[in-house]
Protein backbone atom coordinates (compact mmCIF):
# COMPACT_ATOMS: atom_id res chain seq x y z
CA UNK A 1 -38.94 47.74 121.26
CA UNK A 2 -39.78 44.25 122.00
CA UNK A 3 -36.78 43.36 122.70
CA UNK A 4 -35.95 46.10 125.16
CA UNK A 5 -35.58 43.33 128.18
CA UNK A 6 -33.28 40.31 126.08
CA UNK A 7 -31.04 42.75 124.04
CA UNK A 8 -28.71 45.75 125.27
CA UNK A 9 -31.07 49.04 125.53
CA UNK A 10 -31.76 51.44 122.66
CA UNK A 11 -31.09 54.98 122.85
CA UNK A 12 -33.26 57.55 123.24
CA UNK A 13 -34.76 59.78 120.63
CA UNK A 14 -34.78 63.17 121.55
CA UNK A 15 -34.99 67.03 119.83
CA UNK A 16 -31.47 68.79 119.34
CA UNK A 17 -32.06 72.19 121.34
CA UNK A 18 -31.20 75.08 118.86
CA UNK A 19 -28.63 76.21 120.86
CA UNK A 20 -26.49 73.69 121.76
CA UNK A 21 -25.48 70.62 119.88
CA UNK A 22 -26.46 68.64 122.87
CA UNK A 23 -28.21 68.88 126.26
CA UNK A 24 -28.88 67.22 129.38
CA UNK A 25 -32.32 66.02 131.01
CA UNK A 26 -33.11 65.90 134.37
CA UNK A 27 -34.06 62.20 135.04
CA UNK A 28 -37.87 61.79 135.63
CA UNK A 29 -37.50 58.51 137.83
CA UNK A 30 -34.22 57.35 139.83
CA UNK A 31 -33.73 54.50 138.14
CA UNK A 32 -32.82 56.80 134.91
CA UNK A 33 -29.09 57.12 134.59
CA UNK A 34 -27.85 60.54 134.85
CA UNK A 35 -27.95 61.90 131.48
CA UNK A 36 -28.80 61.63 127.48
CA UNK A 37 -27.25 63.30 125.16
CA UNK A 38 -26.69 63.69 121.41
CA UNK A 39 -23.63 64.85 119.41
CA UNK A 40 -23.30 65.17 115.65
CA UNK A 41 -26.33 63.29 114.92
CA UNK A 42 -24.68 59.92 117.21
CA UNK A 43 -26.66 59.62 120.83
CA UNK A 44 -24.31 58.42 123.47
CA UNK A 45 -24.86 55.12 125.06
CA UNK A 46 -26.27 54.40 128.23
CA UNK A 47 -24.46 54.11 131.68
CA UNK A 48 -24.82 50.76 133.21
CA UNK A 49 -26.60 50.40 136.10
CA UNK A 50 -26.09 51.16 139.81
CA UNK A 51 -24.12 47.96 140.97
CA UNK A 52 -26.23 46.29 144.02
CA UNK A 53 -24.92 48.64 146.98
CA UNK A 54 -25.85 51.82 145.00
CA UNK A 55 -22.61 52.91 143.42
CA UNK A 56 -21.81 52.78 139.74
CA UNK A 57 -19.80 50.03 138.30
CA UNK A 58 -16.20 50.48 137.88
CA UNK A 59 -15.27 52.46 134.95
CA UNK A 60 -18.70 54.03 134.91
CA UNK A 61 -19.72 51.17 131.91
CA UNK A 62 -20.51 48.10 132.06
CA UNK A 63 -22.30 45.44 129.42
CA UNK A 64 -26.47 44.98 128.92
CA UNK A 65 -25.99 41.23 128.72
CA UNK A 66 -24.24 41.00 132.13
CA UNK A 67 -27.69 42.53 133.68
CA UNK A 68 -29.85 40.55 135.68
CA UNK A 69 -33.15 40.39 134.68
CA UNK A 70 -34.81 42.66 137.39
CA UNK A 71 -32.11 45.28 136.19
CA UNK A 72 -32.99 44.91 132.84
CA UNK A 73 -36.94 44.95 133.88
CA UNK A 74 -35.58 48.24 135.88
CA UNK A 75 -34.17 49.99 132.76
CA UNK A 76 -37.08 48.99 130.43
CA UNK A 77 -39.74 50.57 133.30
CA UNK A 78 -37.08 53.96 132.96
CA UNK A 79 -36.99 54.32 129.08
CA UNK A 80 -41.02 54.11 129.38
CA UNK A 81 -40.84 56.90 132.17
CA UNK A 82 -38.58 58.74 129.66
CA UNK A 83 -41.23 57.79 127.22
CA UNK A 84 -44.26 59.80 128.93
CA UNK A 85 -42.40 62.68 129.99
CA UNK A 86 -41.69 63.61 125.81
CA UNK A 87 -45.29 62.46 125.16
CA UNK A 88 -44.24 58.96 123.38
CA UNK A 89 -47.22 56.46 123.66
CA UNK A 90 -46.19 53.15 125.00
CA UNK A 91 -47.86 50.15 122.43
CA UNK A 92 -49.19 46.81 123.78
CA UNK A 93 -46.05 45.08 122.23
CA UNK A 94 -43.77 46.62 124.87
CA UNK A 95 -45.54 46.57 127.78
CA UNK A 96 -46.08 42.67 127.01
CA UNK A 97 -42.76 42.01 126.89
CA UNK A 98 -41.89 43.88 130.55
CA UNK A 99 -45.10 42.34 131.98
CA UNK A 100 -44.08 38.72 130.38
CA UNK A 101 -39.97 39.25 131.93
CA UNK A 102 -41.97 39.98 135.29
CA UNK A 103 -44.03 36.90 135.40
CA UNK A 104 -40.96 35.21 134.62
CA UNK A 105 -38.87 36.88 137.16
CA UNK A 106 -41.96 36.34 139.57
CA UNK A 107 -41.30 40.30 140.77
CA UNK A 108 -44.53 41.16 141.58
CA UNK A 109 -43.26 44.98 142.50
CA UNK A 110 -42.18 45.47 139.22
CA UNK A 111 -45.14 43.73 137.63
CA UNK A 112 -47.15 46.36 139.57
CA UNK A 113 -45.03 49.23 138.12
CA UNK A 114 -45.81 47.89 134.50
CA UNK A 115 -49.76 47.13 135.31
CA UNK A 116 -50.04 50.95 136.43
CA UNK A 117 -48.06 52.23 133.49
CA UNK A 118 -50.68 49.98 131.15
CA UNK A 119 -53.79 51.44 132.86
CA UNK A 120 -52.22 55.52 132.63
CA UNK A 121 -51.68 54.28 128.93
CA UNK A 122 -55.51 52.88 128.30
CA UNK A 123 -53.86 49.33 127.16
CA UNK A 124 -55.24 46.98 130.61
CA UNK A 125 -58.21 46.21 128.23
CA UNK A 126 -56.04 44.90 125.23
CA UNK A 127 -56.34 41.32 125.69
CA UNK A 128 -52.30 40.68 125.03
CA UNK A 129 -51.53 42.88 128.17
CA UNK A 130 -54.55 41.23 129.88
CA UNK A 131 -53.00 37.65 129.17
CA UNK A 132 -49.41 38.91 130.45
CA UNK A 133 -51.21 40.14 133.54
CA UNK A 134 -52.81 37.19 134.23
CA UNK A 135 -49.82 35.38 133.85
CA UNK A 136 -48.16 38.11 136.08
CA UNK A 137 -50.55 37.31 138.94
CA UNK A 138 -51.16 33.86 138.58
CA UNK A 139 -47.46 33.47 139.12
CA UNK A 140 -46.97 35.52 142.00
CA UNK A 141 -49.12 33.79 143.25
CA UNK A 142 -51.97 36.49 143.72
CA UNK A 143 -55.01 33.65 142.34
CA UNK A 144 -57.75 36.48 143.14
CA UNK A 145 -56.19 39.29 141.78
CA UNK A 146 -55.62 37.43 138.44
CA UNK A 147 -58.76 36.06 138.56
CA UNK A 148 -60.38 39.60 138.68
CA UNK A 149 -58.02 40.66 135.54
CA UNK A 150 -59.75 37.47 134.03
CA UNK A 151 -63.23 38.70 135.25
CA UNK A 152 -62.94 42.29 133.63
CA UNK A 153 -61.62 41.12 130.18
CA UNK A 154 -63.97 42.32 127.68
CA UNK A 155 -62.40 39.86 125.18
CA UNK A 156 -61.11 36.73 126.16
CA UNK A 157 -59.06 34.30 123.54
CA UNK A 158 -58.02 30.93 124.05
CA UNK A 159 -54.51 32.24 126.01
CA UNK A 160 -56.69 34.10 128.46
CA UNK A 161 -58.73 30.65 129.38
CA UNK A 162 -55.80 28.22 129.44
CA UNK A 163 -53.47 30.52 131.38
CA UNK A 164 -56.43 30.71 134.05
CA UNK A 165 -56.93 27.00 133.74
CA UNK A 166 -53.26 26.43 133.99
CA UNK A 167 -53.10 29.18 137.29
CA UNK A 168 -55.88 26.89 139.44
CA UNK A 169 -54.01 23.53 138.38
CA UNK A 170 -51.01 24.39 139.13
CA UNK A 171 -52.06 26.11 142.97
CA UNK A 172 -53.27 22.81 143.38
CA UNK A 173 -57.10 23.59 142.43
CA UNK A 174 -57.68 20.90 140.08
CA UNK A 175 -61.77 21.21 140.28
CA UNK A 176 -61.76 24.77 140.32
CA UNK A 177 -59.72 24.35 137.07
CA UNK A 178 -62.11 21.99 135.47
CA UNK A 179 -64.96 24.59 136.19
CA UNK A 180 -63.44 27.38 134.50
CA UNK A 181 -62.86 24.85 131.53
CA UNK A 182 -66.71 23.62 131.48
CA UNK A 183 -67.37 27.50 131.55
CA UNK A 184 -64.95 27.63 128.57
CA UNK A 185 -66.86 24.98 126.61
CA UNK A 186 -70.54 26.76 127.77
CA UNK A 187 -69.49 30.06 126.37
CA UNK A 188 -71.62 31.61 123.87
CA UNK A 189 -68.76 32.64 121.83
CA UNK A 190 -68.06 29.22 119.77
CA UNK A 191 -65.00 30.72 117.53
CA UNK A 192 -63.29 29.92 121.03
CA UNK A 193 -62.01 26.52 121.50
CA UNK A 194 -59.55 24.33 123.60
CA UNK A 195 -56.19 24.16 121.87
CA UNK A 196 -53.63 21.41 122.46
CA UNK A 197 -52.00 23.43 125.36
CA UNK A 198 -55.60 23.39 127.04
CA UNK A 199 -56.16 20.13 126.58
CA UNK A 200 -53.15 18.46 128.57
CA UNK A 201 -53.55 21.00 131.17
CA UNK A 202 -57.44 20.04 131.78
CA UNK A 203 -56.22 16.12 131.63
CA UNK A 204 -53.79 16.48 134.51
CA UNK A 205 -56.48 18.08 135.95
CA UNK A 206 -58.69 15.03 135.57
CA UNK A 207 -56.34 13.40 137.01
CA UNK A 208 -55.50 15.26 139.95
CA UNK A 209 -58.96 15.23 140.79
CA UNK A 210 -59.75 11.33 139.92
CA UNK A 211 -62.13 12.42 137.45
CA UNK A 212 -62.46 9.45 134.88
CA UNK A 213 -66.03 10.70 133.62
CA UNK A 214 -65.22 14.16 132.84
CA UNK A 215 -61.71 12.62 131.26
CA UNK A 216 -63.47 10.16 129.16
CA UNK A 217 -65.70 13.46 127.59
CA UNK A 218 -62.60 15.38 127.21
CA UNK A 219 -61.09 12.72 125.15
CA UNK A 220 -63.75 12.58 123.18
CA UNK A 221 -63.99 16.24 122.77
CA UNK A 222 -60.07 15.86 121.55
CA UNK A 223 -60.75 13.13 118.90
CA UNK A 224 -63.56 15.94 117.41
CA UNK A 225 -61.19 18.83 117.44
CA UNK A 226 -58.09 16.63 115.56
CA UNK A 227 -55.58 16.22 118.49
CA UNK A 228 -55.64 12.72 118.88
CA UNK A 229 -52.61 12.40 117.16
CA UNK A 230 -50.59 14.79 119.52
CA UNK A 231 -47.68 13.81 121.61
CA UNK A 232 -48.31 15.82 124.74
CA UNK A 233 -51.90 15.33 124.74
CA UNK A 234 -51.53 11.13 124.51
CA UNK A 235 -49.24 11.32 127.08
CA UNK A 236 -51.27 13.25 129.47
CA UNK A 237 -54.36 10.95 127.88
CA UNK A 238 -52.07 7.54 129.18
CA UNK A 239 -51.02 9.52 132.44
CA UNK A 240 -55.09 10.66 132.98
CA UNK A 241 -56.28 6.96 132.74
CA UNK A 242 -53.86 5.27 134.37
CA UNK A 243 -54.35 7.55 137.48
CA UNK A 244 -57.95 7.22 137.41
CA UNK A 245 -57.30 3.47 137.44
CA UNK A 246 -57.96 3.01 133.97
CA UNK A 247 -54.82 1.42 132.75
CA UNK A 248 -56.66 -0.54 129.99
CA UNK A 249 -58.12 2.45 127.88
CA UNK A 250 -54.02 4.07 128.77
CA UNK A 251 -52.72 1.25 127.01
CA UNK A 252 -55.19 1.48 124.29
CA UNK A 253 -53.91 4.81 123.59
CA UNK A 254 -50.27 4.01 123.93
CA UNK A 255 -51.12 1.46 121.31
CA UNK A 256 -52.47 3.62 119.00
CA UNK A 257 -49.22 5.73 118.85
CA UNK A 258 -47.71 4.56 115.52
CA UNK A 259 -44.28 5.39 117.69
CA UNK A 260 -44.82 5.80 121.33
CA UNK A 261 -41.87 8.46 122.24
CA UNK A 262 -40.22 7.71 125.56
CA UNK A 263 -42.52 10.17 127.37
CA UNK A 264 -45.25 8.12 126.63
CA UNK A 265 -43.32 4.61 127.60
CA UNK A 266 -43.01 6.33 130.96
CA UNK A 267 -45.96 7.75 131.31
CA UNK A 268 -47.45 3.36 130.89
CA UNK A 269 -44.54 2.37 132.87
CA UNK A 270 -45.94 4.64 135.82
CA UNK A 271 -49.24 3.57 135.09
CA UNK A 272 -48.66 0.04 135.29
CA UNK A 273 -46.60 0.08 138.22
CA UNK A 274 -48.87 2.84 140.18
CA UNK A 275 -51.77 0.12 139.85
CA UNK A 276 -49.95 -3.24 141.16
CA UNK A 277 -49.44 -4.18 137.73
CA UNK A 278 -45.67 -4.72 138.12
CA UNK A 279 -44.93 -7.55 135.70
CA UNK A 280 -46.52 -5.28 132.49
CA UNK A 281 -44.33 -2.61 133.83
CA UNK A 282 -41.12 -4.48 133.86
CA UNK A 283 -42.28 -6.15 130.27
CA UNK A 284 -42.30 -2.93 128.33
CA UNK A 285 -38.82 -1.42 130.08
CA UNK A 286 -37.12 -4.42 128.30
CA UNK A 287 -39.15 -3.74 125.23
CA UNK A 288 -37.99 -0.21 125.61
CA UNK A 289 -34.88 -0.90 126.30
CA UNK A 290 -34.82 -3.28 123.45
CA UNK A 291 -36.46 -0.54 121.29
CA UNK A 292 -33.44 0.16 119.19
CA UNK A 293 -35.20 3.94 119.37
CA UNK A 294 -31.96 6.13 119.94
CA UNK A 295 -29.07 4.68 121.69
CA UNK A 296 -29.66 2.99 125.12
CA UNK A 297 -28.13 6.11 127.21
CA UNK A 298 -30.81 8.12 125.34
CA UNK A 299 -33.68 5.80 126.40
CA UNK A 300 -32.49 4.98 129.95
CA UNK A 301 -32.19 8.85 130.41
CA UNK A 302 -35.76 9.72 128.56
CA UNK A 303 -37.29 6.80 131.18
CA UNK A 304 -35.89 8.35 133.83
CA UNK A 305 -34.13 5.73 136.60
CA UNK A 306 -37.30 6.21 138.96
CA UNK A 307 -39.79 4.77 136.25
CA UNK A 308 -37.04 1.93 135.61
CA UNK A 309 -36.46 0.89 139.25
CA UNK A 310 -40.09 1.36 140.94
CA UNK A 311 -41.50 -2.00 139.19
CA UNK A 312 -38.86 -3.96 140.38
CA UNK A 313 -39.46 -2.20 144.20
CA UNK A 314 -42.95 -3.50 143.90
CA UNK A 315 -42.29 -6.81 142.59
CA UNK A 316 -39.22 -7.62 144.41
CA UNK A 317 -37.75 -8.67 141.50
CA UNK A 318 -34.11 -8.56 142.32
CA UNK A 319 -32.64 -9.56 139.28
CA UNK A 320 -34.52 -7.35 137.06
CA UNK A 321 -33.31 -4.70 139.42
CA UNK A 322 -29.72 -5.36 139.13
CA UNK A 323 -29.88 -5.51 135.24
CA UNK A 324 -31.49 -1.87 135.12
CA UNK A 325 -28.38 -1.08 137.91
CA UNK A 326 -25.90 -3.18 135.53
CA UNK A 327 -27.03 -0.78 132.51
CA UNK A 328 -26.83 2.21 134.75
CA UNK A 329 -23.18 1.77 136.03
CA UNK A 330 -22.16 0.33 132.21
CA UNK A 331 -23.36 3.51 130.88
CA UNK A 332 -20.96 5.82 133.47
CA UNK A 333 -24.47 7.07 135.09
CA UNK A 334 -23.63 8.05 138.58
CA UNK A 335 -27.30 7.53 140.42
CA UNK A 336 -28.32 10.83 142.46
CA UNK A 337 -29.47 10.54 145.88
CA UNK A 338 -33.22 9.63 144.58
CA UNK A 339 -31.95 7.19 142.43
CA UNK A 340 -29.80 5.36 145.04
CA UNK A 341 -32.37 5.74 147.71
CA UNK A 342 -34.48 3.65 145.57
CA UNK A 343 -31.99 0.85 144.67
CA UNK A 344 -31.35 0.58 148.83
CA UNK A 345 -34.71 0.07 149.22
CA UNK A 346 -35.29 -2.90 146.15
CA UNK A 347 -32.33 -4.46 147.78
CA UNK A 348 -33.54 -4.64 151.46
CA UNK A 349 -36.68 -5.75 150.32
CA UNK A 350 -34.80 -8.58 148.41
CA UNK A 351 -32.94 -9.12 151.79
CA UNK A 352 -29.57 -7.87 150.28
CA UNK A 353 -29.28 -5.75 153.64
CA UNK A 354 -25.27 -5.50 153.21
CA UNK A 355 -25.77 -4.02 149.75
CA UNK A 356 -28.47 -2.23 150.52
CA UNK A 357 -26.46 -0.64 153.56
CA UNK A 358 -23.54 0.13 151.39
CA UNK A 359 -25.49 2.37 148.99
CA UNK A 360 -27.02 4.09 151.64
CA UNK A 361 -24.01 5.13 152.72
CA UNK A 362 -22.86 6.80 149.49
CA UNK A 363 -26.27 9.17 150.34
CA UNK A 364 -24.91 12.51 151.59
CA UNK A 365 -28.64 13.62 153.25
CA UNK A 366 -29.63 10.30 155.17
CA UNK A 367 -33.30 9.32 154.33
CA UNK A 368 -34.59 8.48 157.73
CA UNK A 369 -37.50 6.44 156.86
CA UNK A 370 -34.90 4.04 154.18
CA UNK A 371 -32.44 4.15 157.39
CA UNK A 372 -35.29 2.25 159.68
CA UNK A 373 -36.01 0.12 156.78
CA UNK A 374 -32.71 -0.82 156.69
CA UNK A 375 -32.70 -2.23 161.05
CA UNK A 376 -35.53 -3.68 160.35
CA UNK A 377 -33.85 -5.72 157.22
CA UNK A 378 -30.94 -6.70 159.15
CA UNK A 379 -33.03 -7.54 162.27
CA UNK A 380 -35.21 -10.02 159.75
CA UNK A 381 -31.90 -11.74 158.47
CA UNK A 382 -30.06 -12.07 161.99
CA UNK A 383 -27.38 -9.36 161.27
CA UNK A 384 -28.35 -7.70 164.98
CA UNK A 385 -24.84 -6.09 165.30
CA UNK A 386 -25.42 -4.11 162.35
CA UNK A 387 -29.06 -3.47 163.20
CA UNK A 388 -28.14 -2.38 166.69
CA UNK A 389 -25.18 -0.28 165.10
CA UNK A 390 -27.62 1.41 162.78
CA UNK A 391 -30.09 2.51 165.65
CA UNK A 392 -26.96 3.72 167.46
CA UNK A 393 -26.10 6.04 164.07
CA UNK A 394 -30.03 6.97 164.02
CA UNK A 395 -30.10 8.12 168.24
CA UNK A 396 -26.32 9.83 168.23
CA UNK A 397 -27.69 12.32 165.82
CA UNK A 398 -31.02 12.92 167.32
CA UNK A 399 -33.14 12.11 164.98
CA UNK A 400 -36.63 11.01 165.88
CA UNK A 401 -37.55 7.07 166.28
CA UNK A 402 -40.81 5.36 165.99
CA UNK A 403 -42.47 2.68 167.56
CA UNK A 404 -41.61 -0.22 165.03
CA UNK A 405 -37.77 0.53 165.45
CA UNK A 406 -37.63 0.69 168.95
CA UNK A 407 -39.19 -2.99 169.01
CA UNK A 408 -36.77 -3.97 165.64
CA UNK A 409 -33.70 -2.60 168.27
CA UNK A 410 -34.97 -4.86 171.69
CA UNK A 411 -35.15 -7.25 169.19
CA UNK A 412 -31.63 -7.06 167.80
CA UNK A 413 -30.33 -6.84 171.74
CA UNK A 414 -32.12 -10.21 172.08
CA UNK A 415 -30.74 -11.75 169.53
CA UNK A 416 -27.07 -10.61 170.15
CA UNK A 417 -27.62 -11.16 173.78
CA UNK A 418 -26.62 -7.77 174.90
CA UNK A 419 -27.70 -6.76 178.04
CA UNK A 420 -26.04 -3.22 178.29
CA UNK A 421 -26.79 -2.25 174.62
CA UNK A 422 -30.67 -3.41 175.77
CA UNK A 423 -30.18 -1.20 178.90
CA UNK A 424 -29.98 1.74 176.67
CA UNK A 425 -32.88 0.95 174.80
CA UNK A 426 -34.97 0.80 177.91
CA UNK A 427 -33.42 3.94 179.11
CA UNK A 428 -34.67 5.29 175.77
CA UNK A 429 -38.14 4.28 176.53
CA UNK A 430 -38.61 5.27 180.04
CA UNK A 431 -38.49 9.02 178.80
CA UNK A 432 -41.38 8.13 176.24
CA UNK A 433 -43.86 6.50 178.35
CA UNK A 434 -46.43 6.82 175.50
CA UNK A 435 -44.42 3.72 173.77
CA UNK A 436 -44.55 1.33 176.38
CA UNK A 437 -47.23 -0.74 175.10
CA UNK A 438 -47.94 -4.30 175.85
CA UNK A 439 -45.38 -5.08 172.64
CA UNK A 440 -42.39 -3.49 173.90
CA UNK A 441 -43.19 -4.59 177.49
CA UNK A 442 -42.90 -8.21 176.34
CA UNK A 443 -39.71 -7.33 174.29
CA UNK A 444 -37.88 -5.75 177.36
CA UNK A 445 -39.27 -8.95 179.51
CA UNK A 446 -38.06 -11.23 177.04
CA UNK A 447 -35.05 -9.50 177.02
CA UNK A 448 -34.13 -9.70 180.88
CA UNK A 449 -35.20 -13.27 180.50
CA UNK A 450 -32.96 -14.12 177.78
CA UNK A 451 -29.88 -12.39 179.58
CA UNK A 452 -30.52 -14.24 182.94
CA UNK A 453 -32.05 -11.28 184.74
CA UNK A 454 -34.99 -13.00 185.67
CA UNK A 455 -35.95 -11.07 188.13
CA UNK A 456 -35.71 -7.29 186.11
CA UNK A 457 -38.27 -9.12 183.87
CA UNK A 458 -40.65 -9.95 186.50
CA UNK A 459 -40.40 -5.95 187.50
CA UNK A 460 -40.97 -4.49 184.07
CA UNK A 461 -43.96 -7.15 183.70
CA UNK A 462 -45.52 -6.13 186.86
CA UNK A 463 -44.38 -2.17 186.62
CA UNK A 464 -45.37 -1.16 183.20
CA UNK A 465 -48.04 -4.30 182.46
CA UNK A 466 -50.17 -2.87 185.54
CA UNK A 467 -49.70 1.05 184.22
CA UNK A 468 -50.84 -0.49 180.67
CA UNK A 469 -53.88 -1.93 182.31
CA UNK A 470 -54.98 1.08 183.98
CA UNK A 471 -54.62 3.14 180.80
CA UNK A 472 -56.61 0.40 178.72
């Protein structure tokens, strides 16, 4: 019966009436199909379910596997209203696999259905149902209502603790997670104790919260329970430290890895670069790269491009960026929107502006922030046609400017000498008074000073310098 949700559904078991070889029953919930019935011994299979406007798929069959999963959860929540009606007892095995296809589904109306079938049937207090509720909740979602499940459990296990550690953590309670797991560790029942599962989860925690004391104690709690030697929970150990600012006792457990596995390369890689260390970073990509661990696709695609271009962002090391690009395009890799976003940005900040523009314009959703960057990168290397050009792109689809790119585009009308195109800046300003500070004043004087209008300078000096000075 546990597989009543991932396999097609069974058939019912039902008494032959004496009379009649078979015979109908009237449907105890609407989402029963219309009838059961038996004939020489063989029970007839079930009708598919009512397609999504109500009618019944063509042919009046249909296949289980083609269900969704809600329909599925639909016809499992039947055969257990079936169930009661001929005085079958649901068992904690079934209802953990509808409540479990719920959670997963997030349905919270069906998970509902199932939770008030388990309390008719006496099986809320088994503590597999109580874990698959808490699950239920926690991923709808609904943190007080699964914390009350977690409340009333009269036996907790180690499930029932990490899935409420795991429900705070992941609603973006990391304390409130770490309090439930000191209340794990204070319990008076010692046979219970932190698995490997519970272990990463409270280390993210740590370092979602910046805890380095309480992570330092929970490593050494996972040296005296044997998990030291655990992927997942070295990897969250490197990514715990090196968030906390730690990146010395990270590398001294990436060290101790007999084979560091790429997570854990780019769990250091993040740590190094995430604390100004960007030479160590860009060190152990080529040693990764250089690994001979699985061929270089493999590793470039375990690293993930962020981790691989990020040092080099921070560094402005150009050249180290365009060998991680070189192995990219050599490897048929077309970069995604993130990843192209970030090679724009190494190469303005190298001053590569033209390439930098050219990859940005292979991005189908403009980044608006990299797009400013961008003016401000041609403004800094004299390329004011293309800086004005880009502010032009940035105003004709109304997207919002700030400050710093309103002075980057008086500046690249200075610089081109264009009067009109610095007209239409001014205009721009006018209508947002609260940017005419004493920077942009000077910019729109120096401006009319550079074109010859002389005397429009003196005006915007006098005009917006005396409003400035009564604001000040």
């Amino acid at each position: 019966m546990a597989s009543i949700i991932c396999s097609a559904l069974p058939n019912p078991v039902s008494k032959p009436s004496p009379s009649s070889s078979s015979y109908h029953l009237s449907p105890c919930s609407p989402r029963l199909p219309a009838s059961f019935g038996r004939r020489n011994g063989l029970a007839f299979p079930l009708h598919s379910p009512p397609s999504p406007s109500g009618s019944t798929a063509a042919g009046g069959g249909g296949c289980a596997t083609e269900w969704s999963i809600e329909q599925r959860i639909q016809q499992s929540l039947a055969i257990c209203d079936l169930m009661e009606t001929q005085y079958i007892s649901l068992d904690a095995p079934i209802l953990c696999t509808i409540l479990k296809s719920c959670a997963d589904a997030r349905s919270l109306r069906l998970g509902r259905a199932a939770h008030e079938k388990a309390l008719r049937a006496g099986l809320h207090t088994d503590p597999f149902v109580a874990n698959n509720l808490l699950l239920l909740y926690s991923r709808c979602g609904l943190l007080a209502t699964a914390r009350q499940v977690f409340d009333e459990m009269p036996i907790r296990n180690v499930v029932s603790w990490t899935t409420a550690i795991a429900m705070y953590h992941h609603a973006g309670f990391p304390r409130d997670a770490l309090d439930l797991y000191r209340l794990m560790c204070s319990d008076a029942d010692a046979t219970i104790r932190p698995n490997d599962f519970t272990y990463t989860i409270v280390l993210n925690c740590c370092a979602s919260a910046k805890d380095l004391e309480l992570g330092i104690l929970v490593h050494e709690d996972i040296i005296a329970a044997g998990f030291q030697n655990d992927r997942f929970v070295n990897v969250a150990l490197i990514d715990m430290y090196s968030k906390c600012g730690d990146v010395e006792r990270a590398r001294k457990v990436f060290d101790e890895m007999p084979e560091p596995p790429i997570e854990a390369c780019t769990a250091m890689i993040e740590g190094y670069s995430g604390n100004d260390q960007v030479k160590k970073a860009s060190s152990l990509i080529s040693v990764t790269l250089n690994s001979g661990s699985g061929s270089l696709a493999e590793v470039v695609g375990g690293l993930g491009f962020t981790a691989l271009i990020r040092p080099s962002i921070l560094g402005v090391a150009l050249r180290h960026g365009q060998q991680i690009h070189a192995h990219i395009i050599r490897l048929g890799h077309k970069p995604g929107s993130k990843h192209l976003s970030a090679l724009a940005s190494l190469y303005e900040k190298c001053d590569k502006v033209e390439d930098a523009y050219r990859l940005f314009d292979e991005l189908k959703g403009k980044d608006l922030g990299l797009w400013r960057k961008l003016m401000s990168g041609f403004v800094r290397n004299g390329l004011n046609v293309e800086a004005f050009q880009a502010y032009s792109e940035i105003t004709s689809l109304d997207f919002g400017l700030n400050l710093s790119a309103e002075i980057d585009a008086l500046k690249a009308c200075v610089g081109m000498m264009g009067l009109r195109e610095g007209k239409q800046v001014h205009g721009r300003l006018v209508k947002m008074e609260e940017m005419m500070n004493d920077t942009v004043i000077s910019g729109l004087a120096e401006l009319y000073n550079s074109c010859g209008e002389h005397e429009e300078a003196w005006k915007v000096k006098n005009l917006y310098g005396s409003q400035q000075t009564d604001v000040f």
